[in-house]
Protein backbone atom coordinates (compact mmCIF):
# COMPACT_ATOMS: atom_id res chain seq x y z
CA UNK A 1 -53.06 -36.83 41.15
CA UNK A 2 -55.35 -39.00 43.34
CA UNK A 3 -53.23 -40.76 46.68
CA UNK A 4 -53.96 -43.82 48.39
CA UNK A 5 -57.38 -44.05 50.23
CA UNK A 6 -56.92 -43.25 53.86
CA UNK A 7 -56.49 -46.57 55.92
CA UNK A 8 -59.13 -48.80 56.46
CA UNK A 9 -61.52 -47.67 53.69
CA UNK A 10 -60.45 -50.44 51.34
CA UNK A 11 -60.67 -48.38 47.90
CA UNK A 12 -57.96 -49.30 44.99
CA UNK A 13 -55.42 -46.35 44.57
CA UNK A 14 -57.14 -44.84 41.54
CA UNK A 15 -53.46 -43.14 41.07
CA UNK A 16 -51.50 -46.45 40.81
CA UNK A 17 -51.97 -47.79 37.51
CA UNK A 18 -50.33 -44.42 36.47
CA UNK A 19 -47.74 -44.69 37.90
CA UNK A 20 -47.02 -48.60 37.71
CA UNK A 21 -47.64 -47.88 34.07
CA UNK A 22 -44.14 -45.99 33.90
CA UNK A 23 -42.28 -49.37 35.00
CA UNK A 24 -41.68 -50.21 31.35
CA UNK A 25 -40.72 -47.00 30.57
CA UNK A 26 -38.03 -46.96 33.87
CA UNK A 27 -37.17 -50.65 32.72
CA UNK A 28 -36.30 -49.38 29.05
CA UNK A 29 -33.98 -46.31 29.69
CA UNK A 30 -32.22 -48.41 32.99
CA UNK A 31 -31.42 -51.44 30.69
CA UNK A 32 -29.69 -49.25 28.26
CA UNK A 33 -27.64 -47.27 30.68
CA UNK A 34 -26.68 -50.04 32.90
CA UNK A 35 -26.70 -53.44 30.29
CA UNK A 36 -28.37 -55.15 32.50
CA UNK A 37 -31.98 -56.33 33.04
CA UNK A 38 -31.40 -56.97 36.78
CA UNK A 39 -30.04 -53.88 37.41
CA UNK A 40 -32.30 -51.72 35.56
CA UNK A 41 -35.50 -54.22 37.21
CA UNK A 42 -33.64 -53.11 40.95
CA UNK A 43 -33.37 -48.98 39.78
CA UNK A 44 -37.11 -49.42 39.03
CA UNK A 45 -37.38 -50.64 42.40
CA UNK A 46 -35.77 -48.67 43.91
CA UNK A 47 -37.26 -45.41 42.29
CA UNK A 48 -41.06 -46.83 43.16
CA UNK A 49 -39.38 -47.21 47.23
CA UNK A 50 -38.49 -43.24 46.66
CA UNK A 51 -42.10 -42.40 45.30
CA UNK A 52 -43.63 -44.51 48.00
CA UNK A 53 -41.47 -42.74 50.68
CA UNK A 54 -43.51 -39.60 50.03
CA UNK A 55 -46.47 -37.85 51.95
CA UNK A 56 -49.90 -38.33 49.53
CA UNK A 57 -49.16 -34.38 49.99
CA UNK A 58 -45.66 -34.64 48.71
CA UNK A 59 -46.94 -36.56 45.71
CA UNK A 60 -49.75 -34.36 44.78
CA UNK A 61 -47.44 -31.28 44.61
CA UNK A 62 -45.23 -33.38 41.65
CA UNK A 63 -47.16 -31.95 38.58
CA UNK A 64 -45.73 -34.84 36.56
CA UNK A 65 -45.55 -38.10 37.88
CA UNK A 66 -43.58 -39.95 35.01
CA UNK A 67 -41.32 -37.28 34.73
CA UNK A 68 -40.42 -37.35 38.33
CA UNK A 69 -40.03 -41.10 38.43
CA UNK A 70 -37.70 -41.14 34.81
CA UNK A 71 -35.46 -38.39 36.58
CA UNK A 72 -35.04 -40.68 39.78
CA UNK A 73 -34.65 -44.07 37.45
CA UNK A 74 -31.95 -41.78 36.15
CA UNK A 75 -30.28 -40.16 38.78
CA UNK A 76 -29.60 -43.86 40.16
CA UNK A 77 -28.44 -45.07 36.90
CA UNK A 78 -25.67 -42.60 36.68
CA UNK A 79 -24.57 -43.41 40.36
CA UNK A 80 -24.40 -46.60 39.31
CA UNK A 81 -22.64 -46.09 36.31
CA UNK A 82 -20.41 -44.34 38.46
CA UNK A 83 -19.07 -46.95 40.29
CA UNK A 84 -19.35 -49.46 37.44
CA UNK A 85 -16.29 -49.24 36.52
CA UNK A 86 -14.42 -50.21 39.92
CA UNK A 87 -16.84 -53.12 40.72
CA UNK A 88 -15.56 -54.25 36.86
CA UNK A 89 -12.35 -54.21 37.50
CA UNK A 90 -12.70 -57.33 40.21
CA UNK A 91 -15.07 -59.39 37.29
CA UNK A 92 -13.43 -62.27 36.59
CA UNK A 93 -12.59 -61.85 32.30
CA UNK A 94 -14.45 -59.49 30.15
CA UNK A 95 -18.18 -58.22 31.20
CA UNK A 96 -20.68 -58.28 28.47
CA UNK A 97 -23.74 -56.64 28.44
CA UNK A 98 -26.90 -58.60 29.38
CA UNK A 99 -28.20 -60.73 26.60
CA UNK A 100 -31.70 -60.55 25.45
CA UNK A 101 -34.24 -62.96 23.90
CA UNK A 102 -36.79 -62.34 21.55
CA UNK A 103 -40.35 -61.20 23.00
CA UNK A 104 -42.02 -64.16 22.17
CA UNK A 105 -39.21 -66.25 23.98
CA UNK A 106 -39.64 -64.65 27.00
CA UNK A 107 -39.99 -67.17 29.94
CA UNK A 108 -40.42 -66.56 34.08
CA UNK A 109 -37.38 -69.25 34.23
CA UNK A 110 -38.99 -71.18 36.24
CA UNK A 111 -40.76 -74.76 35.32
CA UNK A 112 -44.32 -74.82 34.14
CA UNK A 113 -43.84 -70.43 34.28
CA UNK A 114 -46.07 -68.64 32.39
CA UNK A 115 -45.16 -65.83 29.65
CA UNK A 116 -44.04 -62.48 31.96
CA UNK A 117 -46.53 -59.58 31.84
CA UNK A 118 -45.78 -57.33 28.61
CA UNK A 119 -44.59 -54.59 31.03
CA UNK A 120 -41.61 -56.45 31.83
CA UNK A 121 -40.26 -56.51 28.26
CA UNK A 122 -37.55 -54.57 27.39
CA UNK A 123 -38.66 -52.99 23.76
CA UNK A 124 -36.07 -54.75 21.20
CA UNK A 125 -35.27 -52.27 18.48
CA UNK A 126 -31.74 -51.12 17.14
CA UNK A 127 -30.96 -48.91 20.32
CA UNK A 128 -30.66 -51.87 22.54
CA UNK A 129 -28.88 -54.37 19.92
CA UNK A 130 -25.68 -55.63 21.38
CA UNK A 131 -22.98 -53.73 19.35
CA UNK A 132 -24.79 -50.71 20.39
CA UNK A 133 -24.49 -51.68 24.28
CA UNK A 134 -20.84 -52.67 23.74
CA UNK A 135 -20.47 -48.80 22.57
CA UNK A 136 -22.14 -47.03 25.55
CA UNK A 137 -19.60 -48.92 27.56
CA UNK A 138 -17.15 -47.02 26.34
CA UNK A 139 -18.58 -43.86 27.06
CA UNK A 140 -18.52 -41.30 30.44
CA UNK A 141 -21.21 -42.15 32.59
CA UNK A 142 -22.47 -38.44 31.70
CA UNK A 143 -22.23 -39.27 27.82
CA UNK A 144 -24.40 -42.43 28.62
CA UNK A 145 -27.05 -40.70 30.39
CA UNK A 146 -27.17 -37.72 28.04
CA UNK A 147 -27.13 -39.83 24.32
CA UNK A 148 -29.97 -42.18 25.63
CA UNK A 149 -32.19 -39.65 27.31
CA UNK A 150 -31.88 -37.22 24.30
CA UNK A 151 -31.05 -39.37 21.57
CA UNK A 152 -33.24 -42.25 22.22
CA UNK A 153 -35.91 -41.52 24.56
CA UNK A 154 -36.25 -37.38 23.46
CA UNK A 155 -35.81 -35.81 26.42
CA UNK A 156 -34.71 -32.30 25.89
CA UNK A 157 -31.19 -30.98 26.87
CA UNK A 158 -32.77 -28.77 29.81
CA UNK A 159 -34.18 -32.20 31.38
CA UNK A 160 -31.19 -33.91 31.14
CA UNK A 161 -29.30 -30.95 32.55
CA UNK A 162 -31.41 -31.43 35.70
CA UNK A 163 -29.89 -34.95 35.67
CA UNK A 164 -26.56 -35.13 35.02
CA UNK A 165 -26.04 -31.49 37.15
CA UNK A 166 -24.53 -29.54 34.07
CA UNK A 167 -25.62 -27.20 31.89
CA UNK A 168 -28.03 -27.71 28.92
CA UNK A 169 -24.76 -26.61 26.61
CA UNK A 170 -22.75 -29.18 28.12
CA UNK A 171 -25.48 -31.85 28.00
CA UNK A 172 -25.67 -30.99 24.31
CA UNK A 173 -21.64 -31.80 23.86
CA UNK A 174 -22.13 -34.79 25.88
CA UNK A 175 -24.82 -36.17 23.21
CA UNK A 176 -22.41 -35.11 20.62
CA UNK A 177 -19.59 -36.96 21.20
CA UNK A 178 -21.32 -40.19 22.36
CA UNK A 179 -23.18 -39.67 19.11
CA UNK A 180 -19.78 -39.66 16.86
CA UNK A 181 -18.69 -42.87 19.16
CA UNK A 182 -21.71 -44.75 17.67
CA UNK A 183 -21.28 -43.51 14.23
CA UNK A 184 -17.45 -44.34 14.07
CA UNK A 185 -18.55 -47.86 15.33
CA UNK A 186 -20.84 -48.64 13.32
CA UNK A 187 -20.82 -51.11 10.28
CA UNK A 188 -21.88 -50.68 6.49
CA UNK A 189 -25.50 -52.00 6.33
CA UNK A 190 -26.25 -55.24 6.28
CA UNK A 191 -30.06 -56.65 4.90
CA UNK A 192 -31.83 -58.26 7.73
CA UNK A 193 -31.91 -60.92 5.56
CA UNK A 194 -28.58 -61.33 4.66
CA UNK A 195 -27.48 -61.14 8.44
CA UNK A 196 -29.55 -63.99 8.74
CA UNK A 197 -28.27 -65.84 6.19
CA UNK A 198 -24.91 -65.59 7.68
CA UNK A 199 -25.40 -66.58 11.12
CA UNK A 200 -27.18 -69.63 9.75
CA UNK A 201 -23.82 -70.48 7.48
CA UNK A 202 -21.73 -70.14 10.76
CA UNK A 203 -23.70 -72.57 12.39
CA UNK A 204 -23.68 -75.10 9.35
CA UNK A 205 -20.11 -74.73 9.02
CA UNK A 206 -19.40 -74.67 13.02
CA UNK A 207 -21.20 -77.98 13.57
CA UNK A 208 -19.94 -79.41 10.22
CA UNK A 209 -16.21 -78.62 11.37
CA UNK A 210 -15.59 -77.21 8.17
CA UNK A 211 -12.89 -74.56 9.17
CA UNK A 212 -12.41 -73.25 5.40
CA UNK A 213 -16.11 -72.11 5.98
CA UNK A 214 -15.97 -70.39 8.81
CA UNK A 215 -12.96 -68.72 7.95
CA UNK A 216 -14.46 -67.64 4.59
CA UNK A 217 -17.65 -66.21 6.70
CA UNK A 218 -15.55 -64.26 9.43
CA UNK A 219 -13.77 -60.75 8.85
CA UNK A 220 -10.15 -61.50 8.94
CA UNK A 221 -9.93 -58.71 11.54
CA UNK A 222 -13.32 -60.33 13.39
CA UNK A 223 -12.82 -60.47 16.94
CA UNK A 224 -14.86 -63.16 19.55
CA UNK A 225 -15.07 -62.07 23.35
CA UNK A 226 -16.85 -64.24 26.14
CA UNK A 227 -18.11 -63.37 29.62
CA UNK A 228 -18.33 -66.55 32.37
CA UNK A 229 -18.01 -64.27 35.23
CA UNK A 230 -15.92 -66.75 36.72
CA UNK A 231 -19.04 -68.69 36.78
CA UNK A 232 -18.58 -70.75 33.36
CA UNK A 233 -15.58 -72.06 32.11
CA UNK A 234 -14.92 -70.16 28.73
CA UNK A 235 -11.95 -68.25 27.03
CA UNK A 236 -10.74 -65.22 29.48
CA UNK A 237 -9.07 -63.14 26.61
CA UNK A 238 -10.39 -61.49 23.29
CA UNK A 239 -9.76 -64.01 20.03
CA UNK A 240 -8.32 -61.62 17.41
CA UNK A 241 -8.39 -62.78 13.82
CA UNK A 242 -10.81 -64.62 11.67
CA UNK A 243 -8.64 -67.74 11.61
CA UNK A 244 -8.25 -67.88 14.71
CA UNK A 245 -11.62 -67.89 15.56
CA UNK A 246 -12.36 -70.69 12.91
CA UNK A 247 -9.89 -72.69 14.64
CA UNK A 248 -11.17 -72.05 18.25
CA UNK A 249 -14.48 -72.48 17.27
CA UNK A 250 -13.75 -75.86 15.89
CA UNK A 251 -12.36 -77.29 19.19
CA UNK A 252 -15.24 -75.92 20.75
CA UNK A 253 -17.58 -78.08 18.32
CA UNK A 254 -15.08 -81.25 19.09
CA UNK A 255 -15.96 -80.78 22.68
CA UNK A 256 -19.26 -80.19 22.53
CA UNK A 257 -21.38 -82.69 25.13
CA UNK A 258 -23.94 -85.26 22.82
CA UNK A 259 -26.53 -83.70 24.27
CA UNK A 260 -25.78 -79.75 22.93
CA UNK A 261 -28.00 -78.15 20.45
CA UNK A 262 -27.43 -75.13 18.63
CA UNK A 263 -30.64 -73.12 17.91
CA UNK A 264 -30.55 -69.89 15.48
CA UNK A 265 -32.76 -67.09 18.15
CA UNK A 266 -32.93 -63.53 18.11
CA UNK A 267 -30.44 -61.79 20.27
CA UNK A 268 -31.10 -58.10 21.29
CA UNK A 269 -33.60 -58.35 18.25
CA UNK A 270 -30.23 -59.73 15.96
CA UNK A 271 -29.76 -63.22 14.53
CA UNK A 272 -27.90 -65.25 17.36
CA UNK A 273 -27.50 -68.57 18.33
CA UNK A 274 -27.84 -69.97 21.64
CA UNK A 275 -26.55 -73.43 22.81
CA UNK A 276 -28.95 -75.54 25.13
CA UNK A 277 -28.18 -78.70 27.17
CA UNK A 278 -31.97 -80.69 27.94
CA UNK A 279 -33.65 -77.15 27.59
CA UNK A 280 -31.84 -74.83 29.65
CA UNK A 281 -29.90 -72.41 27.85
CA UNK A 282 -25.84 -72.55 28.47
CA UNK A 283 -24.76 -69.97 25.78
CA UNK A 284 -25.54 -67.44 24.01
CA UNK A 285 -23.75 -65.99 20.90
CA UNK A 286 -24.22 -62.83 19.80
CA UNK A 287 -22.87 -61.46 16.04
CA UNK A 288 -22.41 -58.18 14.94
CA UNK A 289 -22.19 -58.31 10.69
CA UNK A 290 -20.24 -56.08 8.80
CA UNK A 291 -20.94 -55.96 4.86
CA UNK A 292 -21.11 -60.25 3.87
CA UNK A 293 -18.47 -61.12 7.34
CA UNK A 294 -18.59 -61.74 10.63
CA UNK A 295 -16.82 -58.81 12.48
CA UNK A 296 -17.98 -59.46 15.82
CA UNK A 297 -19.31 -62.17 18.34
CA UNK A 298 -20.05 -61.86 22.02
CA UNK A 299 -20.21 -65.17 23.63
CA UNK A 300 -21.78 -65.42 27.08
CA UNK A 301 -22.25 -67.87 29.67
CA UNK A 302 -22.44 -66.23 32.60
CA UNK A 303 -25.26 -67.74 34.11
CA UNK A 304 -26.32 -65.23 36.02
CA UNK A 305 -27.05 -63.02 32.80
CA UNK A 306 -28.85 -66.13 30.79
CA UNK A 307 -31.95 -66.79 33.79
CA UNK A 308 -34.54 -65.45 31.31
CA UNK A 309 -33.32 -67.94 28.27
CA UNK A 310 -34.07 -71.19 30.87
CA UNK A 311 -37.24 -72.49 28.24
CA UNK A 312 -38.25 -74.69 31.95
């Protein structure tokens, strides 16, 4: 691999865009370890510092570049993971994963900002939906790292082994049980379509107030759970039942400021909706659909996790 030009010769790194071209790549497999777009954007980071850190020497003995970087982007990950679940335990109500908006909605958040650079997009597809996230959270920071290398992103069990320090055998049980976590989660299948559909009922009904409706279009075992990071006001505790939920999410129209809209988006590449106040983007809802109900929604409004829905 070709190294920076030695100082003062000016010349391009003829190496770089190689190795800037795994940052999408680091971005994907971060995101769906850690739920979180700033926190995957920072392991990035921080693997590039590591890389950087190196001789030109050093670097030229790595006989694969990406590899080396994606078992870095990893290594931090798990650390991370690692100590997720004590820095969780001070967040003020229940942490959601990150919310994410469609690629064409993508915005810099800032006014007049142009679209970001295709790099920076997290690849929407049904590994990085939000009922999927809500799953890995549930899992061993070793079942994480081993499902999404090997399950989603191929790696084989030796490579993974290298990461998580076990053997490829254990690796290979690791995958296995986080594998029967998202099969036991999942929901009978539901036409795009028809997901759709629904979403856009909930919102008819929600804004008409029509509580027989929303009950009719929620599981009567549906469950709603928000995350304000004690940053938002918002409900601190799980709503359990679909009538309860109808009812909650009637007051919540009732209250709603004259200048609110509701807007049907794509969420983690699922129907959603997302409530805006003069552009900026307050809420966003999140629905997982089970059969012709509403089993789940994910409500959140932690600021902090809606910067990239600000439209400017």
């Amino acid at each position: 691999m070709t190294t920076q030009s030695g100082p003062g010769h000016g010349r391009p790194d003829p190496g770089l865009d190689a190795i800037m071209s795994e940052r999408r790549q680091l971005i994907n497999i971060a995101y769906r370890l850690l739920g979180s777009l700033a926190e995957a954007e920072d392991a990035a980071q921080e693997t590039y510092a590591r890389w950087y850190t190196m001789s030109p020497q050093q670097q030229d003995a790595i006989e694969s570049p990406g590899a080396w970087l994606t078992t870095v982007a990893s290594r931090i990950c798990l650390n991370l993971l690692s100590s997720a679940r004590a820095r969780r335990e001070t967040y003020v109500g229940e942490w959601i994963p990150e919310p994410l908006p469609e690629r064409t909605e993508w915005s810099t958040g800032q006014p007049g900002g142009t679209t970001v650079d295709p790099a920076d997009r997290v690849t929407l597809d049904e590994s990085i939906n939000l009922a999927f996230l809500v799953v890995l959270e549930s899992m061993t920071p070793a079942e994480r790292v081993a499902f999404i290398l090997h399950d989603v992103f191929c790696h084989s069990f030796a490579e993974v082994a290298e990461i998580v320090g076990r053997t490829p055998a254990a690796c290979r049980q690791l995958a296995s049980s986080a594998r029967r976590r998202i099969r036991a989660s999942q929901p009978s299948a539901t036409p795009a379509a028809q997901r759709t559909g629904i979403v856009r009922d909930f919102k008819q009904a929600w804004e008409a107030k029509d509580i027989d409706a929303l009950i009719g279009l929620l599981d009567p075992d549906a469950t709603a759970i928000a995350d304000g990071g004690g940053l938002a006001t918002t409900f601190l505790h799980p709503i359990e039942g679909g009538e309860q939920i109808a009812h909650a999410w009637v007051e919540i129209a009732r209250r709603r400021p004259g200048n609110m809209t509701f807007l049907e988006r794509t969420v983690n590449g699922q129907p959603g909706l997302v409530a805006q106040q003069d552009g900026v983007t307050m809420t966003v809802f999140a629905f997982e659909v089970a059969g012709d109900r509403i089993k789940h929604i994910w409500v959140v409004r932690n600021p902090e996790k809606l910067r990239r829905w600000t439209t400017g």
